[in-house]
C-alpha atoms as a PDB file:
ATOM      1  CA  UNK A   1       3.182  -9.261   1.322  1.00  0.00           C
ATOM      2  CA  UNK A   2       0.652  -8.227  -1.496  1.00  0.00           C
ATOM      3  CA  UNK A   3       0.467  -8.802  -4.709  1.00  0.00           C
ATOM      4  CA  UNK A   4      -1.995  -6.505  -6.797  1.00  0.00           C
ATOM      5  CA  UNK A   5      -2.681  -7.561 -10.264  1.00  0.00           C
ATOM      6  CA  UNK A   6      -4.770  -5.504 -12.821  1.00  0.00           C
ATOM      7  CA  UNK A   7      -7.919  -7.426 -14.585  1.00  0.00           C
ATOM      8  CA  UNK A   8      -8.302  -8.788 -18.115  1.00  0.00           C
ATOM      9  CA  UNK A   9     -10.660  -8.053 -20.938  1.00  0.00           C
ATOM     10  CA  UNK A  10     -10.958 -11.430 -21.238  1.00  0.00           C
ATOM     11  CA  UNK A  11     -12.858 -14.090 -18.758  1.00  0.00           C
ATOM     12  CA  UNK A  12     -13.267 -17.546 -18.826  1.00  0.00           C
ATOM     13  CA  UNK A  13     -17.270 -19.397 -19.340  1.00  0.00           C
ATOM     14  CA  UNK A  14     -18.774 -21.006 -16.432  1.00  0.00           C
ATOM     15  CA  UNK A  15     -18.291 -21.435 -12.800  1.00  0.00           C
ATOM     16  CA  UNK A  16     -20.120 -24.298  -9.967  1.00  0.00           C
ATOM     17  CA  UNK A  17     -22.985 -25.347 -10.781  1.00  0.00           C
ATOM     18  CA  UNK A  18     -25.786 -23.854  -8.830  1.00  0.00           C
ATOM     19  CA  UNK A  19     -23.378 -21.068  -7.276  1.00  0.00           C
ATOM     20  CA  UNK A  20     -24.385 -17.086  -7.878  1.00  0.00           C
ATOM     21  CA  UNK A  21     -23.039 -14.000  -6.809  1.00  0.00           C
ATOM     22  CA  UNK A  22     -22.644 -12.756  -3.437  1.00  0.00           C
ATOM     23  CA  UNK A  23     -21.094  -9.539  -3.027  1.00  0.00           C
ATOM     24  CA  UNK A  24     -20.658 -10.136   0.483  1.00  0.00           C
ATOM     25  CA  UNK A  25     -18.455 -13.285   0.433  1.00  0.00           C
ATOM     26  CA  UNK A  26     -15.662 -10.746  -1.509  1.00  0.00           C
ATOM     27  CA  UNK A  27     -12.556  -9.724   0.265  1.00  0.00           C
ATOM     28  CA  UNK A  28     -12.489  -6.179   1.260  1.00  0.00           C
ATOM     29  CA  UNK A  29     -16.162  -5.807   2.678  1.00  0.00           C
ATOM     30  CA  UNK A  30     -15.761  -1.870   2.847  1.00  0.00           C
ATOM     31  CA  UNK A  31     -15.572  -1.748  -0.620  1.00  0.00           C
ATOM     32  CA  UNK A  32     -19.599  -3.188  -0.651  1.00  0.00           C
ATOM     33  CA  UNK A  33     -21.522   0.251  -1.137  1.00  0.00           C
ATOM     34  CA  UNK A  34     -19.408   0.472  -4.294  1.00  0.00           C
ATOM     35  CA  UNK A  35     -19.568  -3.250  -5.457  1.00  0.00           C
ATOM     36  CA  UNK A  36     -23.573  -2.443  -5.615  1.00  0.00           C
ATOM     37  CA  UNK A  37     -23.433   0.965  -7.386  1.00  0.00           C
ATOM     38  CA  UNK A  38     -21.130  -0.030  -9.958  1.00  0.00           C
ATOM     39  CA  UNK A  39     -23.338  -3.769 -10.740  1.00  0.00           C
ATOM     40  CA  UNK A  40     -26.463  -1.954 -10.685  1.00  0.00           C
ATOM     41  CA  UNK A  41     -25.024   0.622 -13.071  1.00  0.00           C
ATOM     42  CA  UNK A  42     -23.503  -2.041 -15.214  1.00  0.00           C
ATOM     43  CA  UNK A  43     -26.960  -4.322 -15.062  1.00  0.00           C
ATOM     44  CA  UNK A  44     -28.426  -1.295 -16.299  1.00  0.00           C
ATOM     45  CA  UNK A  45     -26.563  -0.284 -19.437  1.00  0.00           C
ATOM     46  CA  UNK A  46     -27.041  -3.631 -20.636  1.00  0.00           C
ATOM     47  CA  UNK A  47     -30.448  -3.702 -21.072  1.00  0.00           C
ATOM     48  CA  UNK A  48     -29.881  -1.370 -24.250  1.00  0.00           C
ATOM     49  CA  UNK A  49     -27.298  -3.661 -26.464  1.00  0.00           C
ATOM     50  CA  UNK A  50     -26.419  -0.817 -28.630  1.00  0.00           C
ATOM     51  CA  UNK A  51     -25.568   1.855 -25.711  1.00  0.00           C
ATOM     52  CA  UNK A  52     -23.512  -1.313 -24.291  1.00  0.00           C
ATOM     53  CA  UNK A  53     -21.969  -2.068 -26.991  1.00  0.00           C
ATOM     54  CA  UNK A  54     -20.802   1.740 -27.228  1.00  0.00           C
ATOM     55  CA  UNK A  55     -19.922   2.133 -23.620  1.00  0.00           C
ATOM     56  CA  UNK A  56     -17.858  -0.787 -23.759  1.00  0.00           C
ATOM     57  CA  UNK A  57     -16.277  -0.234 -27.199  1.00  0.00           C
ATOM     58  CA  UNK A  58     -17.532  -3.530 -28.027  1.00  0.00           C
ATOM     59  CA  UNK A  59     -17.392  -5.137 -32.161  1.00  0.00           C
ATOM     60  CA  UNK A  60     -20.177  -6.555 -33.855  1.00  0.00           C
ATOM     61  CA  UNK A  61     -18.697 -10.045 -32.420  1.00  0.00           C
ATOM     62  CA  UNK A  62     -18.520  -9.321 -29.159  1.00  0.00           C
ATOM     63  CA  UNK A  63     -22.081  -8.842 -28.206  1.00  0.00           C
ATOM     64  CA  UNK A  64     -22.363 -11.825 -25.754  1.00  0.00           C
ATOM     65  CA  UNK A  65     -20.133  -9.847 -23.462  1.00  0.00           C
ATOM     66  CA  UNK A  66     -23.486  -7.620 -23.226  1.00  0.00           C
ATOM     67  CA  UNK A  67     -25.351 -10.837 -22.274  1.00  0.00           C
ATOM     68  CA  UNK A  68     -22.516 -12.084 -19.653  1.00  0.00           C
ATOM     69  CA  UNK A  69     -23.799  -8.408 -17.654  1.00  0.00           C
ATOM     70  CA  UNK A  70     -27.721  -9.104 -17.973  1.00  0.00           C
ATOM     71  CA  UNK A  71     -26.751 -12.498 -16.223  1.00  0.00           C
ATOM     72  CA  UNK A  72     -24.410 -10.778 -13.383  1.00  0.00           C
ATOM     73  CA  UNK A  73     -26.261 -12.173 -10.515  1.00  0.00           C
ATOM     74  CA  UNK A  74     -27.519 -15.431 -11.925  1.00  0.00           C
ATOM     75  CA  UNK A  75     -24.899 -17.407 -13.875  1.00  0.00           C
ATOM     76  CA  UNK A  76     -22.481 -19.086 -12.062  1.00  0.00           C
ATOM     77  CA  UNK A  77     -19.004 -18.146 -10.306  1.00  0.00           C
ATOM     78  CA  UNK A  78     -15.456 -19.550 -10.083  1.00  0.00           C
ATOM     79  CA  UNK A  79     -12.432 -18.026  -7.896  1.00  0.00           C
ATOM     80  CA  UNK A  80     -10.960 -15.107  -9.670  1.00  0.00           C
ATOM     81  CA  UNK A  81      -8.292 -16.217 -10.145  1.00  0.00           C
ATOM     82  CA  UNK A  82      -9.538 -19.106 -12.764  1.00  0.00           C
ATOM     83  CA  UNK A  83     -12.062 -16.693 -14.161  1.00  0.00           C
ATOM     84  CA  UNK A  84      -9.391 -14.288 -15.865  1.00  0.00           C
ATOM     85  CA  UNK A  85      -7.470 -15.203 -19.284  1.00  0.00           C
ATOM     86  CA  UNK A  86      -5.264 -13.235 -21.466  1.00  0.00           C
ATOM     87  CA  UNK A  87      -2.054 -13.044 -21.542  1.00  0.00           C
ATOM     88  CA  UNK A  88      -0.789 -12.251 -18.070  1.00  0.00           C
ATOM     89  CA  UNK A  89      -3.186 -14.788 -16.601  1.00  0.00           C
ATOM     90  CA  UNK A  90      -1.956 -17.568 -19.237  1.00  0.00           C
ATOM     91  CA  UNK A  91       1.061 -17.013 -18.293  1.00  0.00           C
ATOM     92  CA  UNK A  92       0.661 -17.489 -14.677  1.00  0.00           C
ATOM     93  CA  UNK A  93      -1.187 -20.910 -15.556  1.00  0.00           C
ATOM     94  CA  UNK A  94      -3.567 -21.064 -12.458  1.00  0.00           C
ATOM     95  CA  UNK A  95      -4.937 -24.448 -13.287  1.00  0.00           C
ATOM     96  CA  UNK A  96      -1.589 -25.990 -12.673  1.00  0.00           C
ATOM     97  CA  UNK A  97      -0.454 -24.585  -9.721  1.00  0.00           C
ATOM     98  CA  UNK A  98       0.221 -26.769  -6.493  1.00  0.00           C
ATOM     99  CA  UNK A  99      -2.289 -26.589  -3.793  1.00  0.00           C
ATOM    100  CA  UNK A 100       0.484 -25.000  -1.068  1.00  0.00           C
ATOM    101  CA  UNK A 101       0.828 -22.130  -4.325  1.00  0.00           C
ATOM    102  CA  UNK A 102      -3.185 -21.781  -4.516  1.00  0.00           C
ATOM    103  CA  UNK A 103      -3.344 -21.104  -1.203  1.00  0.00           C
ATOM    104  CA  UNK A 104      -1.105 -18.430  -1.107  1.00  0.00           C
ATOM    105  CA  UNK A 105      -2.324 -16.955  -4.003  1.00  0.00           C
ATOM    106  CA  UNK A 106      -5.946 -16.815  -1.588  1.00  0.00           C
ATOM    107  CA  UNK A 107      -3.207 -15.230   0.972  1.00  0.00           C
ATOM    108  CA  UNK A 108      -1.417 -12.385  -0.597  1.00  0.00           C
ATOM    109  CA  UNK A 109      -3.069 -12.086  -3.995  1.00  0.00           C
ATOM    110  CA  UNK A 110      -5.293  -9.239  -5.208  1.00  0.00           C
ATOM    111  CA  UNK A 111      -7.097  -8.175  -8.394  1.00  0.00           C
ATOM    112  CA  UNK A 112      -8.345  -4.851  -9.257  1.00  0.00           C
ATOM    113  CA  UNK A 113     -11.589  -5.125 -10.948  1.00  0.00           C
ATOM    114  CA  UNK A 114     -12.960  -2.389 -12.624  1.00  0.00           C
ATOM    115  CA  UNK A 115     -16.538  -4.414 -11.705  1.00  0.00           C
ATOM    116  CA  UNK A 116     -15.401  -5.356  -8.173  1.00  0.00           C
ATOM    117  CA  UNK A 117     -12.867  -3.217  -6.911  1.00  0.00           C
ATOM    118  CA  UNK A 118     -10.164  -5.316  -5.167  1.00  0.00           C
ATOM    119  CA  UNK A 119     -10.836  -8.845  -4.996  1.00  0.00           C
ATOM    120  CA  UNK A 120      -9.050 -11.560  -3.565  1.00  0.00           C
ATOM    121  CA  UNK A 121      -7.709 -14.833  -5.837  1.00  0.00           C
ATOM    122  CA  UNK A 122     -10.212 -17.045  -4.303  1.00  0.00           C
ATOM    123  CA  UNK A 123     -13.382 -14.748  -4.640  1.00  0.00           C
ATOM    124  CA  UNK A 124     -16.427 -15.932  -6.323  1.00  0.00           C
ATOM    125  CA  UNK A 125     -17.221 -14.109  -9.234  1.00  0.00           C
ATOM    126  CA  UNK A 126     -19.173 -14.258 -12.542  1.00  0.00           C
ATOM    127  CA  UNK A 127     -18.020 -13.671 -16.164  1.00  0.00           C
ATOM    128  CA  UNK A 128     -18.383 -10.207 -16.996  1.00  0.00           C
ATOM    129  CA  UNK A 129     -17.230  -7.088 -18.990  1.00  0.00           C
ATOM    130  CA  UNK A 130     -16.163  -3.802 -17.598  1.00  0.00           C
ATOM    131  CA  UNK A 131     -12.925  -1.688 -18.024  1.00  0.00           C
ATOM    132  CA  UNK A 132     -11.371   0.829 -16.502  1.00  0.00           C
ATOM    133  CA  UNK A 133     -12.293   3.427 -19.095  1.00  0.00           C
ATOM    134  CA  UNK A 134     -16.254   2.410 -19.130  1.00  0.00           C
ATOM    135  CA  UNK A 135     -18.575   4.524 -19.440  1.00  0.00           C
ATOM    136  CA  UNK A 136     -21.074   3.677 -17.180  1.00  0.00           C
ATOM    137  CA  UNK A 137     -24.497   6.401 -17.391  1.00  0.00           C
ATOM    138  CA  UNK A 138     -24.172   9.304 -14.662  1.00  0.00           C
ATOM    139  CA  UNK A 139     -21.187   7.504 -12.906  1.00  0.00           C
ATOM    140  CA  UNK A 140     -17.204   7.916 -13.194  1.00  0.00           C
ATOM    141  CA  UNK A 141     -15.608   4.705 -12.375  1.00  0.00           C
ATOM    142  CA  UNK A 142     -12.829   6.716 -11.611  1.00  0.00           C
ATOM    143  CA  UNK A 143     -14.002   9.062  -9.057  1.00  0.00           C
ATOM    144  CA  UNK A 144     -16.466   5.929  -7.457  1.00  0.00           C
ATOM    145  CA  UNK A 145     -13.130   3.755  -6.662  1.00  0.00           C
ATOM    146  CA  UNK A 146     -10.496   5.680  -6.241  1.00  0.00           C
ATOM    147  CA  UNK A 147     -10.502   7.281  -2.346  1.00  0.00           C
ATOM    148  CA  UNK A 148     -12.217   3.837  -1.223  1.00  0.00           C
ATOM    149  CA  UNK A 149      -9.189   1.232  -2.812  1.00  0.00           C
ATOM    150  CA  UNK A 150      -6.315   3.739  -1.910  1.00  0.00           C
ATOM    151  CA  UNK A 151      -8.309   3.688   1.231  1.00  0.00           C
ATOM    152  CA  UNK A 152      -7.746   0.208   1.953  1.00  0.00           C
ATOM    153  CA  UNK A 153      -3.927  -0.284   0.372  1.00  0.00           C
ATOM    154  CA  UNK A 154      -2.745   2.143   2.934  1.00  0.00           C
ATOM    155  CA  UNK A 155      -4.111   0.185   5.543  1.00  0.00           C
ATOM    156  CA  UNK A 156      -2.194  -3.080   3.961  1.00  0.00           C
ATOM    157  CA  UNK A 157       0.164  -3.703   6.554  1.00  0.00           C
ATOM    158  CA  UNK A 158       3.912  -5.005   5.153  1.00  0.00           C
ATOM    159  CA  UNK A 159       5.142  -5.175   1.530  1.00  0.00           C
ATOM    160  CA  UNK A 160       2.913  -4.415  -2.112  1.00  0.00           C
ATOM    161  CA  UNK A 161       4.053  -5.568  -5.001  1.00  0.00           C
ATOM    162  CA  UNK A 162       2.010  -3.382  -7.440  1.00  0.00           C
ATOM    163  CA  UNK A 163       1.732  -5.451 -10.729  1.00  0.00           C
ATOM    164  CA  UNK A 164      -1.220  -3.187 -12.051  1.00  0.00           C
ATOM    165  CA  UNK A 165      -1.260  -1.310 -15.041  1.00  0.00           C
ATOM    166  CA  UNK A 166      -1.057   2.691 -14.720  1.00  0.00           C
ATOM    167  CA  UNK A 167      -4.963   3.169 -15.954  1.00  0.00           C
ATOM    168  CA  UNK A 168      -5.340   0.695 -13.061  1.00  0.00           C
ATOM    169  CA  UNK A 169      -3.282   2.591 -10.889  1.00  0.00           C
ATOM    170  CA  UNK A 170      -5.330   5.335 -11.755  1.00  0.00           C
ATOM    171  CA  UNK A 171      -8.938   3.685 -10.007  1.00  0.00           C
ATOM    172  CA  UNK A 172      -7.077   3.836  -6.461  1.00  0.00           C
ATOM    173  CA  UNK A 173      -3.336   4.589  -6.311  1.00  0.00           C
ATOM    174  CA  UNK A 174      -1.672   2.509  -3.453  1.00  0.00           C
ATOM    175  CA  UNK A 175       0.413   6.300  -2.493  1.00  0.00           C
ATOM    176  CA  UNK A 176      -1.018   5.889   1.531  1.00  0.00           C
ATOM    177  CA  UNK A 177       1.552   3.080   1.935  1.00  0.00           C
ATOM    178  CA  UNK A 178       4.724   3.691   1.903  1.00  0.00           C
ATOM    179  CA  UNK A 179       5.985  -0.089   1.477  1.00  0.00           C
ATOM    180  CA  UNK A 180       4.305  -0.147  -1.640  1.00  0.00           C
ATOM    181  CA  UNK A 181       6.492  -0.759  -4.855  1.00  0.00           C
ATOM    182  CA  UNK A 182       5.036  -0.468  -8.457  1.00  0.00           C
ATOM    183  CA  UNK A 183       6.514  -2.929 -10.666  1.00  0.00           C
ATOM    184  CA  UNK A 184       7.891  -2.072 -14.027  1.00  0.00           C
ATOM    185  CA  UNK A 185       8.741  -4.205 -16.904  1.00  0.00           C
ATOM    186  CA  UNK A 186      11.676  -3.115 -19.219  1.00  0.00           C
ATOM    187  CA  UNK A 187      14.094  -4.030 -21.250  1.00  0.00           C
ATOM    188  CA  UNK A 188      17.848  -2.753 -21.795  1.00  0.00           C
ATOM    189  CA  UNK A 189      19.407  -1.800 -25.454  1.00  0.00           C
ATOM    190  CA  UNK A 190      22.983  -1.430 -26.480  1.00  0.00           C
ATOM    191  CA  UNK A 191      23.975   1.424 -23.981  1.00  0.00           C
ATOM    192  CA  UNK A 192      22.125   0.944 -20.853  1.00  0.00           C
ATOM    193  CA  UNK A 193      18.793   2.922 -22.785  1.00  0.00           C
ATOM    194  CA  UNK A 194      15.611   1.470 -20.545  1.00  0.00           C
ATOM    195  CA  UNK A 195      12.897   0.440 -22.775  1.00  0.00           C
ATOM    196  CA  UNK A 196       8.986  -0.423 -20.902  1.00  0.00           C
ATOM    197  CA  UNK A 197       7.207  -3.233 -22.592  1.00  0.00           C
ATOM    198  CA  UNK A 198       3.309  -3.782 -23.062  1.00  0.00           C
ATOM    199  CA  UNK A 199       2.755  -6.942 -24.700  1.00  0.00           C
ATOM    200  CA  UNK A 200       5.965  -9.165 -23.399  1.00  0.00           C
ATOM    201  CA  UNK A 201       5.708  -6.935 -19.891  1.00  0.00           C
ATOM    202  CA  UNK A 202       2.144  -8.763 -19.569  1.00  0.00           C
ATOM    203  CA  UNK A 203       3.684 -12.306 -20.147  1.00  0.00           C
ATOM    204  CA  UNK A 204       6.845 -11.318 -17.782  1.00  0.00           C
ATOM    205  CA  UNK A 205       4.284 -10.339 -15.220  1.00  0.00           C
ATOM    206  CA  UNK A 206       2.524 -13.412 -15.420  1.00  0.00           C
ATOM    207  CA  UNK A 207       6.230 -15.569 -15.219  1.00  0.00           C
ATOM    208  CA  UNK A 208       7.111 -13.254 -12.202  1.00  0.00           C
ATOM    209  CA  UNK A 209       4.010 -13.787 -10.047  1.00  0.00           C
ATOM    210  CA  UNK A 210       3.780 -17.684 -10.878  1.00  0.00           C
ATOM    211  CA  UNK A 211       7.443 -17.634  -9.526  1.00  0.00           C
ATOM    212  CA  UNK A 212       6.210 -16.127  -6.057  1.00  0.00           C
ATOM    213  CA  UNK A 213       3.543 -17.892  -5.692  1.00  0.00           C
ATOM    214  CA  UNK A 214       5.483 -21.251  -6.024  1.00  0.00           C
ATOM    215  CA  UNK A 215       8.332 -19.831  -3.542  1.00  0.00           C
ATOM    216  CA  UNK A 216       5.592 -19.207  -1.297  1.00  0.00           C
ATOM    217  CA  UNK A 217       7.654 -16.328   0.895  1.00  0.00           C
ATOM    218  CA  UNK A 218       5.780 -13.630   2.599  1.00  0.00           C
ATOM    219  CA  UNK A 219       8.666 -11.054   1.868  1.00  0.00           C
ATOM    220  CA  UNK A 220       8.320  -8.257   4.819  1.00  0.00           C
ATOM    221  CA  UNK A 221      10.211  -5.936   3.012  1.00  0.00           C
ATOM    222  CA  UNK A 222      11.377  -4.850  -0.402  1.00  0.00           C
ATOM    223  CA  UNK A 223      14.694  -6.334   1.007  1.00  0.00           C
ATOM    224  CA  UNK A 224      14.167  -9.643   1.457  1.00  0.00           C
ATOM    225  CA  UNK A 225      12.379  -9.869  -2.240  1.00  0.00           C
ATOM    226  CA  UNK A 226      14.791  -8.476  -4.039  1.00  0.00           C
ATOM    227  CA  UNK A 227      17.609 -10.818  -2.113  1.00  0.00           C
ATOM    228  CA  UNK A 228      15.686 -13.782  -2.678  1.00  0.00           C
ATOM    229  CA  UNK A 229      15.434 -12.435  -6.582  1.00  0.00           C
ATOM    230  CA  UNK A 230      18.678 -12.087  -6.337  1.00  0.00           C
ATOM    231  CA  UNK A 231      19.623 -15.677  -5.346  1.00  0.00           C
ATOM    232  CA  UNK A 232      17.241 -17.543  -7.731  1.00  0.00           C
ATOM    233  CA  UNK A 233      18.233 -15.597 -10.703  1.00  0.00           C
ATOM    234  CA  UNK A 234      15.314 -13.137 -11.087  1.00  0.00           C
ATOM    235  CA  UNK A 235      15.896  -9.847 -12.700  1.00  0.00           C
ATOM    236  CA  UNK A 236      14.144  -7.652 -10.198  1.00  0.00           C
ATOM    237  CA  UNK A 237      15.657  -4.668  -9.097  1.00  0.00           C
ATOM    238  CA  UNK A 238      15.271  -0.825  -7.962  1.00  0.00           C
ATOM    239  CA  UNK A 239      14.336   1.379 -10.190  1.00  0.00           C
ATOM    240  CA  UNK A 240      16.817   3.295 -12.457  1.00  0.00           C
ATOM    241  CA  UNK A 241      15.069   6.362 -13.253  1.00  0.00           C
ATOM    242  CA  UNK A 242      15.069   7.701  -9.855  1.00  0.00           C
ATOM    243  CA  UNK A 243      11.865   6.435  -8.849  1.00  0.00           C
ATOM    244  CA  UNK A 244      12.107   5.351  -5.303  1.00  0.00           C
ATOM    245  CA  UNK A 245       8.518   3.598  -5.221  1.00  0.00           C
ATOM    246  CA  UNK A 246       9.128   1.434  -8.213  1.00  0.00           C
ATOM    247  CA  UNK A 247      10.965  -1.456  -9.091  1.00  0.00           C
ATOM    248  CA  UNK A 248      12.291  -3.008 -12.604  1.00  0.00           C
ATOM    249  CA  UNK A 249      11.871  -6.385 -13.872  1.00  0.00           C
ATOM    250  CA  UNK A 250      14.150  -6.782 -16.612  1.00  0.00           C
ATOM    251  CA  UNK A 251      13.451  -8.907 -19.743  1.00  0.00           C
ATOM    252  CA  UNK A 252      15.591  -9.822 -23.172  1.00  0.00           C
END
């Protein structure tokens, strides 16, 4: 089983001491070319702190995340998993999580990076600031990431459990595999009426993953996950807007 997170805006300060980037120690080594067009693009626009500020649709108070790309490849790293905050990544809590949970988060968990590409919980990597609507100079983010990470989530053998947002989605669809199941968060009004959430479906996210990580179950099919939701009280289900690919997580 995989489980594909999207980014966050926000990144946590620091990393081990004396450690630096190494875009060959990432999971995913096909994805390399790309890792080195997209940080040599990035390194780039911020020498100019106005153009990055623009391309980044940065405020006046958010200028250091200008200086956290002029330092890509000398300040220090941490696993990915501890670099990300925000509100899905709070909610998952990391920094408490039992060893046996850590290391199946370096098993089966993945995060799309705008930056990166796909990159594993455990990966070394830098603060930084990229989205997936950047504009990088003379390079669509889109159109660099897209074929190469739907490239390798069709060759993920077994289960995906895509957590991802849909503008993530949109950087490399996981389509080529047809165990794949996007994850939606909704809620139900009087009436059956299916609402999506944004805000809350972040924090649900976050509550759902740190539940699978703790369970520790490589699920081999959408089957056995939604049983063993079923028999721990989870509200995961199939979809209900005849989507066949996707699967609901309700929340009050």
């Amino acid at each position: 089983m995989l489980i594909l997170l999207p980014p966050s805006e926000t990144k946590r300060d620091g990393g081990a001491d004396g450690s630096l980037l190494d875009l060959s120690a990432l999971r995913h080594p096909t994805l390399l070319p790309e890792r080195r067009m997209v940080l040599a693009a990035t390194r780039r626009l911020s020498r100019g702190l106005a153009a990055s500020s623009a391309a980044l649709k940065l405020g006046p108070n958010q200028r250091f995340e200008v200086l956290r790309n002029r330092a890509l490849t000398t300040s220090p790293v941490m696993p990915a998993l501890d670099r990300y905050t925000g509100v899905l990544f709070d909610e998952l809590d990391a920094g408490s999580l039992p060893a046996g949970a850590r290391e199946f988060a370096t098993d089966h968990l993945i995060i799309h990076s705008a930056l990166f590409g796909l990159v594993g919980a455990s990966d070394p990597i830098p603060a930084y600031r990229l989205s997936h609507d950047s504009r990088l100079p003379g390079l669509s983010l889109r159109r660099v990431w897209r074929d190469p990470v739907s490239r390798v989530l069709a060759a993920q053998g077994g289960l995906v459990l895509d957590l991802r947002s849909e503008a993530y989605v949109g950087l490399g669809p996981a389509a080529g595999n047809n165990e794949s199941f996007f994850v939606r968060v909704v809620s139900e009004a009087d009436g059956g009426l299916v609402r999506p959430l944004n805000h809350f479906g972040k924090k649900a996210k976050g509550r759902l993953v740190r539940r699978l990580l703790l369970a520790g179950i490589d699920h081999g099919s959408v089957e056995s996950l939604l049983s063993w939701a079923a028999a721990t009280g989870l509200p995961l289900r199939r979809s209900t807007r005849e989507a066949p690919a996707e699967l609901e997580f309700v929340v009050d």
